[in-house]
Protein backbone atom coordinates (compact mmCIF):
# COMPACT_ATOMS: atom_id res chain seq x y z
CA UNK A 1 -96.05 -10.80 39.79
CA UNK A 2 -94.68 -14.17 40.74
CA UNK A 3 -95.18 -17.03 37.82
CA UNK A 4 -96.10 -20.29 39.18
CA UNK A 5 -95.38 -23.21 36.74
CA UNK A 6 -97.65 -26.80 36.83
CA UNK A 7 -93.97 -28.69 37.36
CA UNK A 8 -90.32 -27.94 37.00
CA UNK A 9 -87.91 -30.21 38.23
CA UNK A 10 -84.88 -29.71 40.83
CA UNK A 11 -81.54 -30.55 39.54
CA UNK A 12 -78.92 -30.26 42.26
CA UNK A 13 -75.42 -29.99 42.69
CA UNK A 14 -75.14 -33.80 43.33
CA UNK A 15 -77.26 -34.50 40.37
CA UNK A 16 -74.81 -32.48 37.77
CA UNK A 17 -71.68 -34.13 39.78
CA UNK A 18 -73.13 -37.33 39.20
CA UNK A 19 -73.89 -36.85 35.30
CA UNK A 20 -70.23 -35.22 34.98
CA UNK A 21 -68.73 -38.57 36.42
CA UNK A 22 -70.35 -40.34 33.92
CA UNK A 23 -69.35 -37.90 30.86
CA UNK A 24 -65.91 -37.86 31.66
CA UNK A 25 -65.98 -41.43 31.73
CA UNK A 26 -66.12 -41.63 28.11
CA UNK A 27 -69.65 -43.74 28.21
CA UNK A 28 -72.08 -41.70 27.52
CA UNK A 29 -74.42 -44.07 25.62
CA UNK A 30 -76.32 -47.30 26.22
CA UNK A 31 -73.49 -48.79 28.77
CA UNK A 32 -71.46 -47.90 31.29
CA UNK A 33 -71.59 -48.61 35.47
CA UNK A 34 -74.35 -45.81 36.42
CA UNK A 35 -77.06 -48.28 34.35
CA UNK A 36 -76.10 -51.38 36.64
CA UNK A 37 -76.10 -49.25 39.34
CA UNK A 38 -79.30 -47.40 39.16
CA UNK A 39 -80.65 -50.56 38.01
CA UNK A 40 -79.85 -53.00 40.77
CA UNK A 41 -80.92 -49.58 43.42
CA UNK A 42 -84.12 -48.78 41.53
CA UNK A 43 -84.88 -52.67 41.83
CA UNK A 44 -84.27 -52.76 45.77
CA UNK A 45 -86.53 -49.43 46.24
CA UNK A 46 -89.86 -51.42 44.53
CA UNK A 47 -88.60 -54.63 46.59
CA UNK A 48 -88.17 -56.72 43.27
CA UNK A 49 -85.37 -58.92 41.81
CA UNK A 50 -84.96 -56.96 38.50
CA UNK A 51 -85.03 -53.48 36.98
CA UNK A 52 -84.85 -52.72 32.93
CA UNK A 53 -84.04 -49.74 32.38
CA UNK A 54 -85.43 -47.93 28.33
CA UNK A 55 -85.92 -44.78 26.75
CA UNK A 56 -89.33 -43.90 27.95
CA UNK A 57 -92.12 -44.74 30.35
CA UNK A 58 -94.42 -45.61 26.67
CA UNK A 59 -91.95 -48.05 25.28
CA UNK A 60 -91.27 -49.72 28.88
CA UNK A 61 -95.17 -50.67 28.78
CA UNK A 62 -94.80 -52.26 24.94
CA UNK A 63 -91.48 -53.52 25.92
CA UNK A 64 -93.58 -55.50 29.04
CA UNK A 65 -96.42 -56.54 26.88
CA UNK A 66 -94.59 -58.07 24.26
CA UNK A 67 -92.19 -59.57 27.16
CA UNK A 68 -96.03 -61.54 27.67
CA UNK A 69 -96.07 -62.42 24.47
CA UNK A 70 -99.21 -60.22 23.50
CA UNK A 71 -100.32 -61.27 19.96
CA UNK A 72 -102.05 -58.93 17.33
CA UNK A 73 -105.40 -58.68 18.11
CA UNK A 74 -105.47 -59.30 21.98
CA UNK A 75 -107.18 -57.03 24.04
CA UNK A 76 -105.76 -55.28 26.63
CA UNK A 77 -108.12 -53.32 29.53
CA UNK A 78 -106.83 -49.82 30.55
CA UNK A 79 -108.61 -47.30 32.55
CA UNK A 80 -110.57 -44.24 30.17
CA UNK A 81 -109.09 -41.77 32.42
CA UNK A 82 -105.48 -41.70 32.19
CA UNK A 83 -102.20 -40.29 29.65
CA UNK A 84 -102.62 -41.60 26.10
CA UNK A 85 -99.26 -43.05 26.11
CA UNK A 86 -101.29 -46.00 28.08
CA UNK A 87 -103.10 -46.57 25.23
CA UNK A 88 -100.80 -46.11 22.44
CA UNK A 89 -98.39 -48.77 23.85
CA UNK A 90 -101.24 -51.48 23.63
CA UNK A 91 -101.59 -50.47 20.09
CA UNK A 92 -97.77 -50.48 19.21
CA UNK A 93 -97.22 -53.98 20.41
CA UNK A 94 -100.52 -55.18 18.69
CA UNK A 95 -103.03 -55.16 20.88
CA UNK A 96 -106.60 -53.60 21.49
CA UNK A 97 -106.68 -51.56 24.36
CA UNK A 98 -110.13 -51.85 25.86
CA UNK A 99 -111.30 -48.98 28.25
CA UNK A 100 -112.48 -49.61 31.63
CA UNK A 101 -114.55 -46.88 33.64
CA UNK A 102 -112.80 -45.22 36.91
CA UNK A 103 -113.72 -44.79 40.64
CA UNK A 104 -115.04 -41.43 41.44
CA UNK A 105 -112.76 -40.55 44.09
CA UNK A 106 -109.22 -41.83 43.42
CA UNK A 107 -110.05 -41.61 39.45
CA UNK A 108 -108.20 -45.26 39.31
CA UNK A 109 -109.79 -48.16 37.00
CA UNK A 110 -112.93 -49.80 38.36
CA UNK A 111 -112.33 -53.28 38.87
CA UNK A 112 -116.01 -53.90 38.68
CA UNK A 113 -115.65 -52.22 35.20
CA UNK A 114 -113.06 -54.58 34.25
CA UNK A 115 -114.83 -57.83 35.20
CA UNK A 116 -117.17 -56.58 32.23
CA UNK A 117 -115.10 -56.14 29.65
CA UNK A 118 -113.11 -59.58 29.83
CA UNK A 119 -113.48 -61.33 27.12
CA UNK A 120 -111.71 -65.21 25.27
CA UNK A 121 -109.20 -62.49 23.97
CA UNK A 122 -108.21 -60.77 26.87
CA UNK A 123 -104.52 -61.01 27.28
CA UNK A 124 -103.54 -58.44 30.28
CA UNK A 125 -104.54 -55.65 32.73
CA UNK A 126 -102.75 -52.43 32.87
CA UNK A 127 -103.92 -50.35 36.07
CA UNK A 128 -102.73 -47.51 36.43
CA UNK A 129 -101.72 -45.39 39.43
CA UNK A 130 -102.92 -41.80 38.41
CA UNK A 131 -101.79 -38.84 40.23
CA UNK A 132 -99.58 -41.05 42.26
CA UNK A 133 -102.36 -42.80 44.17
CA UNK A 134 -102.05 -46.67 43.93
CA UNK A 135 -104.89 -48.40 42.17
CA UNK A 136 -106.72 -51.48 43.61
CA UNK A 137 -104.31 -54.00 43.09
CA UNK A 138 -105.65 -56.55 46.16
CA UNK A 139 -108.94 -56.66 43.87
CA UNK A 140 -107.37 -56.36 39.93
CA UNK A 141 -104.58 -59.52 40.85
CA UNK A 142 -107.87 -61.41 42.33
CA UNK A 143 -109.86 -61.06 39.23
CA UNK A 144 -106.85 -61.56 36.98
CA UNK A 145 -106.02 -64.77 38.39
CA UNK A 146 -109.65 -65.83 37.88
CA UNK A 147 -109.24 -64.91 34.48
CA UNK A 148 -105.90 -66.41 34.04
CA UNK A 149 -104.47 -62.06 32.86
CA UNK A 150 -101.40 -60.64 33.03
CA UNK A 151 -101.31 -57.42 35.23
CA UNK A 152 -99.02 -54.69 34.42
CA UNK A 153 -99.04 -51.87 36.93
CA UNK A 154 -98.24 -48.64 34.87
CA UNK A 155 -96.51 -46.55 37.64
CA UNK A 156 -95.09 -43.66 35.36
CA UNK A 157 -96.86 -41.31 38.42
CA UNK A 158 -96.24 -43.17 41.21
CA UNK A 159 -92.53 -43.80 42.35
CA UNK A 160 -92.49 -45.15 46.05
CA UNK A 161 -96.32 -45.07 46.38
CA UNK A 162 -97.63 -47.81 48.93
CA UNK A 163 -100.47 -50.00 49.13
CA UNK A 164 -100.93 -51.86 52.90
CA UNK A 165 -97.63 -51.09 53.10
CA UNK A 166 -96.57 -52.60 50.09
CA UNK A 167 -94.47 -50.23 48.18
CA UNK A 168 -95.73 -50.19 44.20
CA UNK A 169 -93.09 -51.92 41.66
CA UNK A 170 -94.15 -55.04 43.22
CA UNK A 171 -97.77 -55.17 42.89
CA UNK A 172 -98.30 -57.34 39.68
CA UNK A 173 -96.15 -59.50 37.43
CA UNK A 174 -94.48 -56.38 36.34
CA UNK A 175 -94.50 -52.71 36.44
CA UNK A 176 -93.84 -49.41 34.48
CA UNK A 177 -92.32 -46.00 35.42
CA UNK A 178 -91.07 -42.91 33.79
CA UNK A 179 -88.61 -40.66 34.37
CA UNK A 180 -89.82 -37.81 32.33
CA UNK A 181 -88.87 -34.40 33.64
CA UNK A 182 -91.77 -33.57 35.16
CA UNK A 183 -91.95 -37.10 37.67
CA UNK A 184 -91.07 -38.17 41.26
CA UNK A 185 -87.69 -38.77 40.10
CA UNK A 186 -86.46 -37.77 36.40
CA UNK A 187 -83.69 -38.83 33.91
CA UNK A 188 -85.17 -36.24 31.53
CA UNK A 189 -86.62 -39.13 29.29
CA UNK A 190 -86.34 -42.53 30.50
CA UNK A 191 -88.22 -45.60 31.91
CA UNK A 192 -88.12 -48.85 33.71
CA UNK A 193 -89.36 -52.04 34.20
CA UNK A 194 -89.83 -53.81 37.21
CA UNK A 195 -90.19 -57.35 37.81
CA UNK A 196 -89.49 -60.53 39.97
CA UNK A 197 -90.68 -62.56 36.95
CA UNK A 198 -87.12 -63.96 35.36
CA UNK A 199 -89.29 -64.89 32.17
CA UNK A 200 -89.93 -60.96 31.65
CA UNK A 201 -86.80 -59.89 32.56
CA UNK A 202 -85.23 -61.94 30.17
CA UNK A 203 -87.60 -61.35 27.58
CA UNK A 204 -87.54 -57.57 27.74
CA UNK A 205 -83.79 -57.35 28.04
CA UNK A 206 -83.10 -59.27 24.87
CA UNK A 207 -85.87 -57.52 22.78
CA UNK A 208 -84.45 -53.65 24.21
CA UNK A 209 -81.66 -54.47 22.83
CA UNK A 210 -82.29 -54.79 18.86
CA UNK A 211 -82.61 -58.41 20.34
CA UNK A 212 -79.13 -59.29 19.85
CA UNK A 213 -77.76 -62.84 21.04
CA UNK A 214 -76.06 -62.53 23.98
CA UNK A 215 -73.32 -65.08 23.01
CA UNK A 216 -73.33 -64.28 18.67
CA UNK A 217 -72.04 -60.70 18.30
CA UNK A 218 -74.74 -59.29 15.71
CA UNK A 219 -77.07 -62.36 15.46
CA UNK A 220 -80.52 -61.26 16.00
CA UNK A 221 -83.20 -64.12 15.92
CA UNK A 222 -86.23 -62.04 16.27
CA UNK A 223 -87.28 -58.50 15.37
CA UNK A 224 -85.93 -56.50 18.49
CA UNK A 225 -86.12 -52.53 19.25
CA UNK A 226 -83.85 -49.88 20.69
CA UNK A 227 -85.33 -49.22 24.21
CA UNK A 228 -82.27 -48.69 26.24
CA UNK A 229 -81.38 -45.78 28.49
CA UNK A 230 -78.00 -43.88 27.82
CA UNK A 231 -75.36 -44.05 30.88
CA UNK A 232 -75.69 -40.03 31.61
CA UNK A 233 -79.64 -40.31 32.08
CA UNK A 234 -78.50 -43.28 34.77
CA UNK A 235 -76.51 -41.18 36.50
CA UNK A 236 -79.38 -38.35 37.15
CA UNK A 237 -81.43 -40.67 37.91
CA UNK A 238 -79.42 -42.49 40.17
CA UNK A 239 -78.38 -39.32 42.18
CA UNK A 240 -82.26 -38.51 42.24
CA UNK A 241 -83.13 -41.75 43.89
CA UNK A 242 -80.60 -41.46 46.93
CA UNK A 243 -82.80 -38.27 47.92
CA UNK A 244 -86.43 -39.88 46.74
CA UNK A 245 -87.72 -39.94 50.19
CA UNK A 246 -86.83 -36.46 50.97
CA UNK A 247 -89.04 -35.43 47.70
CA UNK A 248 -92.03 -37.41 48.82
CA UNK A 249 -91.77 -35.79 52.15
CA UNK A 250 -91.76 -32.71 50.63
CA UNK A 251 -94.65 -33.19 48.53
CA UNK A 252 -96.71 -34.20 50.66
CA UNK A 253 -95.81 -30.81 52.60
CA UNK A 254 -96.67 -28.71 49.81
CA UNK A 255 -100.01 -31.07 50.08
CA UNK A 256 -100.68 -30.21 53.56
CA UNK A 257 -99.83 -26.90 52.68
CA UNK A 258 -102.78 -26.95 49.98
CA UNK A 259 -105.37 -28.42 52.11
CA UNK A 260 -104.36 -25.65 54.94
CA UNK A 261 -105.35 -22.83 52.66
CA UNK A 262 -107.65 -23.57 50.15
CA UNK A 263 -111.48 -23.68 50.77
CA UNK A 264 -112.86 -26.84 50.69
CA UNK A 265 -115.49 -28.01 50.51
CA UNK A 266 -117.90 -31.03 49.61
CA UNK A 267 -117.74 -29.78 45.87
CA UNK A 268 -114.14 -28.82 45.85
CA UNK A 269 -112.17 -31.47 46.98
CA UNK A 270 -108.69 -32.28 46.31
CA UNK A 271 -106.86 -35.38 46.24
CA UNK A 272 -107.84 -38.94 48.07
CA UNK A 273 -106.73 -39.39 51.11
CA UNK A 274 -107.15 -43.33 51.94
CA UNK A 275 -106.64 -45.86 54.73
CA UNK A 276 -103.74 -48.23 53.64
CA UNK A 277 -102.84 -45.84 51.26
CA UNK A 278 -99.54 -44.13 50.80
CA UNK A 279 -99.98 -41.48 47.69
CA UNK A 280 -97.17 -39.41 46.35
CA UNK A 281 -99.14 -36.69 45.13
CA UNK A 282 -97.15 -36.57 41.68
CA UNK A 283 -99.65 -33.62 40.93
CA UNK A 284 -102.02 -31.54 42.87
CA UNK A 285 -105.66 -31.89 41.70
CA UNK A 286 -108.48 -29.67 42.40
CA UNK A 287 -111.89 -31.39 41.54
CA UNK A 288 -114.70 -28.61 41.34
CA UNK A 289 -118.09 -30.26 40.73
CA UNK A 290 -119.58 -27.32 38.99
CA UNK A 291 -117.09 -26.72 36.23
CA UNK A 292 -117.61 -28.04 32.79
CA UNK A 293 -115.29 -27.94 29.93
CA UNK A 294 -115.58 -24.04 29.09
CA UNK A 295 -116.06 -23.13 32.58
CA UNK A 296 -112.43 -24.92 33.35
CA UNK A 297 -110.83 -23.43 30.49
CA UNK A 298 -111.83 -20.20 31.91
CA UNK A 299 -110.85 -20.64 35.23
CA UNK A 300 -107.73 -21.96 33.77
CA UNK A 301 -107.35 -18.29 31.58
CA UNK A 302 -108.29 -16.61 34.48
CA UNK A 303 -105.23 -18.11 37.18
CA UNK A 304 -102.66 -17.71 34.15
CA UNK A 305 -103.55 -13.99 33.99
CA UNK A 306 -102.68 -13.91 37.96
CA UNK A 307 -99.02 -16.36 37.70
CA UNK A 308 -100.45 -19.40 38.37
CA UNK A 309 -100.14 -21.68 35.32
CA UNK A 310 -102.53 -25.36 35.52
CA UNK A 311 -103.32 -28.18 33.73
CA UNK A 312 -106.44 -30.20 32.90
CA UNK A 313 -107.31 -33.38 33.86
CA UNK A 314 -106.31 -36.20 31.09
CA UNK A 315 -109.28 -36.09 28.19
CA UNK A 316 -110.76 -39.67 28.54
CA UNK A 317 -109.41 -42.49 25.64
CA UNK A 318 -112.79 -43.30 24.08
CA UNK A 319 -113.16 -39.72 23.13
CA UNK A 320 -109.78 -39.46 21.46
CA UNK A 321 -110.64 -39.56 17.33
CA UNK A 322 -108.41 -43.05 16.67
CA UNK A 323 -109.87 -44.34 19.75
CA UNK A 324 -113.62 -43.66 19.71
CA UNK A 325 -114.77 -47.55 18.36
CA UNK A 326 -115.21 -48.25 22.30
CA UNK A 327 -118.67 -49.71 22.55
CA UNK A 328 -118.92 -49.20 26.64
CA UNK A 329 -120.04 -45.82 27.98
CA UNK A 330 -117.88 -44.97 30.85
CA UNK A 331 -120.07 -42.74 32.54
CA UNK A 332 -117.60 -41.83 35.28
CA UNK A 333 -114.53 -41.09 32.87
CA UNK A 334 -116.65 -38.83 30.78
CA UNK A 335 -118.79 -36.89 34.15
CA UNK A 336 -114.93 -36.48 35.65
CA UNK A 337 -112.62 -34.99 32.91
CA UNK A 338 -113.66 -31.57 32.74
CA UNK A 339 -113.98 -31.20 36.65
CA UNK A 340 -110.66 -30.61 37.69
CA UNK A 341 -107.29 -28.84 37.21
CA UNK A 342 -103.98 -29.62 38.01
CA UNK A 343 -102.23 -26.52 40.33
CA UNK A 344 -98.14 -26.08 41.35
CA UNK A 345 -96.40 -29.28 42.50
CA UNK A 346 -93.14 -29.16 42.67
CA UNK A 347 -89.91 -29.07 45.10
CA UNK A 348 -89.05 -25.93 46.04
CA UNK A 349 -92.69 -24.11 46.29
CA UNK A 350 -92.54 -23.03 49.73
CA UNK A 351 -95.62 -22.35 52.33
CA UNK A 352 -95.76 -18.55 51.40
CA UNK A 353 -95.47 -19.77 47.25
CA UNK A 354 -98.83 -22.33 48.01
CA UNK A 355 -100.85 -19.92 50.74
CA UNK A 356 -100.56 -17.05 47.64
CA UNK A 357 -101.57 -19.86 44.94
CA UNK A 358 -104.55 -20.74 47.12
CA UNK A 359 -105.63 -17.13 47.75
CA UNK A 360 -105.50 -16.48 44.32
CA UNK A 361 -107.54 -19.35 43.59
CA UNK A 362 -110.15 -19.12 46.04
CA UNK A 363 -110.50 -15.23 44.87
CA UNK A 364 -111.25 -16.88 41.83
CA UNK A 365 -113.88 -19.68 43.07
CA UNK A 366 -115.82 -17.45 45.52
């Protein structure tokens, strides 16, 4: 029986000659030419002026909000519905994060939802683009500028993701990705920044770097933090983004491929498809609208048992213990959680691979 993982990534030849280059050019840490490189390439693909490159997708969103100058105490909205990293960033640069209820067919934050949660010490907007479909930026920017908000889109999902055309990176007065393993593009661990605000990009470079002066060798003026990405993650990630279009392609074959053989239906549904919309289906989600928590969990037993390993949708934040003072009842976030699963997305599943997934599954369903 064939084993069907959630994610794996593809590491090819390229990649490994690329990361070789850099070892055997004796910098292997924080400098070296891959980071420029990937840096000033990474900046061109969102269409911005600058790229930061850190550690991790997490510590590239508390790198941007302190590069706003969040202070303890300000509040910071973030969908329910998304990775807790999200959330624990807020909190690790001293904020509140505040949690906005979701659409009910893209799962992105509700801009309606934030309009009701702004309050005197509202500082930003993070909006996330879940599963690789971008959230509604047109509307978020319109009410942050009302508002007088930062907006940071976290983009950890959603590498070269469009909205009317406009590629995401772009979309806000700064952005966040990762490059975990399991992403459109990986560096194993690793983040960025993107921005065409020099204010940020100055701001998040200096504190990345244990906030070092740049002209006073070990002279740090404020408390800074060690963000930065090593020269050998650069060069994956570098050789990853020369072929990021050909991934995207592909996953939205292995997409197609889904929607081809599974039975849908108005209660199983997979993901949005929307005018103006370019997603990059960073995972396959099946949304079943009779499941509830144990029933998922048993499908989920049940497709493990037959090769096909899944995942659950993210639990929402205000049921987290640490994060359960939320006073709002996201009625959306807590009706869509337990509704769907996460199946097989990832280069290198071919049509046979996804027509025996989806057989297996709809055995399952019906």
């Amino acid at each position: 029986m064939k084993n069907y993982p959630v994610s794996q990534p593809l590491i090819t030849e390229l990649d490994i000659h690329y990361v070789n280059l850099a070892t055997k050019s004796g910098w292997v840490s924080s400098l070296g030419e891959y980071l420029d490189i990937f840096e000033k390439k990474f900046a061109e693909f969102c269409g911005v002026k600058y790229c930061i490159l850190t550690s991790n997708g997490t510590c590239a969103i508390q790198l941007a909000l302190l590069s706003m100058n969040l202070k303890a105490g300000d509040e910071v909205i973030i969908p329910d519905l998304t990775f807790v990293a999200t959330a624990n960033a807020v909190v690790h640069a001293g904020g509140i994060p505040v949690f906005a209820d979701i659409l009910p067919d893209s799962l992105n934050i509700d801009p309606q939802s934030i309009e009701r949660l702004i309050t005197y010490k509202t500082k930003a907007i993070i909006a996330v683009h879940l599963y690789g479909h971008p959230a509604k930026m047109d509307l978020i920017n319109i009410i942050a500028k009302k508002h007088n908000l930062f907006v940071i889109e976290d983009a950890a999902e959603a590498h070269g993701a469009e909205l009317h055309n406009k590629i995401v990176g772009g979309l806000a007065d700064c952005a966040t990705f990762s490059f975990y393993g399991n992403k459109i593009i990986t560096t194993g661990e690793g983040g960025a920044i993107t921005t065409n605000s020099d204010l940020i990009y100055n701001k998040a470079k200096f504190l990345r770097d244990h906030a070092m002066s740049s002209d006073r060798k070990y002279w740090h003026e404020e408390i800074g933090f060690n963000f930065r990405m090593t020269n050998l993650q650069a060069a994956l990630g570098y050789s990853q983004l020369l072929r990021v279009e050909s991934i995207i392609k592909e996953r939205s074959e292995i997409f197609k491929w889904y929607k081809k053989y599974l039975l849908l239906n108005e209660s199983v549904r997979l993901n949005l498809e929307e005018d103006g919309v370019k997603n990059v289906i960073w995972l396959i989600r099946l949304e079943i609208d009779f499941l509830d928590e144990e029933r998922r969990n048993n499908l989920m037993v049940d497709l493990k048992k037959l090769g096909v390993d899944t995942r659950p949708y993210f639990y929402p934040m205000s049921l987290l213990p640490m994060y359960q003072n939320n006073v709002f009842e996201n009625k959306i976030s807590t009706m869509k959680y337990d509704k769907g699963i996460n199946l097989p997305t990832y280069l290198g599943l071919s049509e046979l691979d996804v027509k025996n997934i989806s057989e297996i599954v709809n055995k399952i369903l019906y």
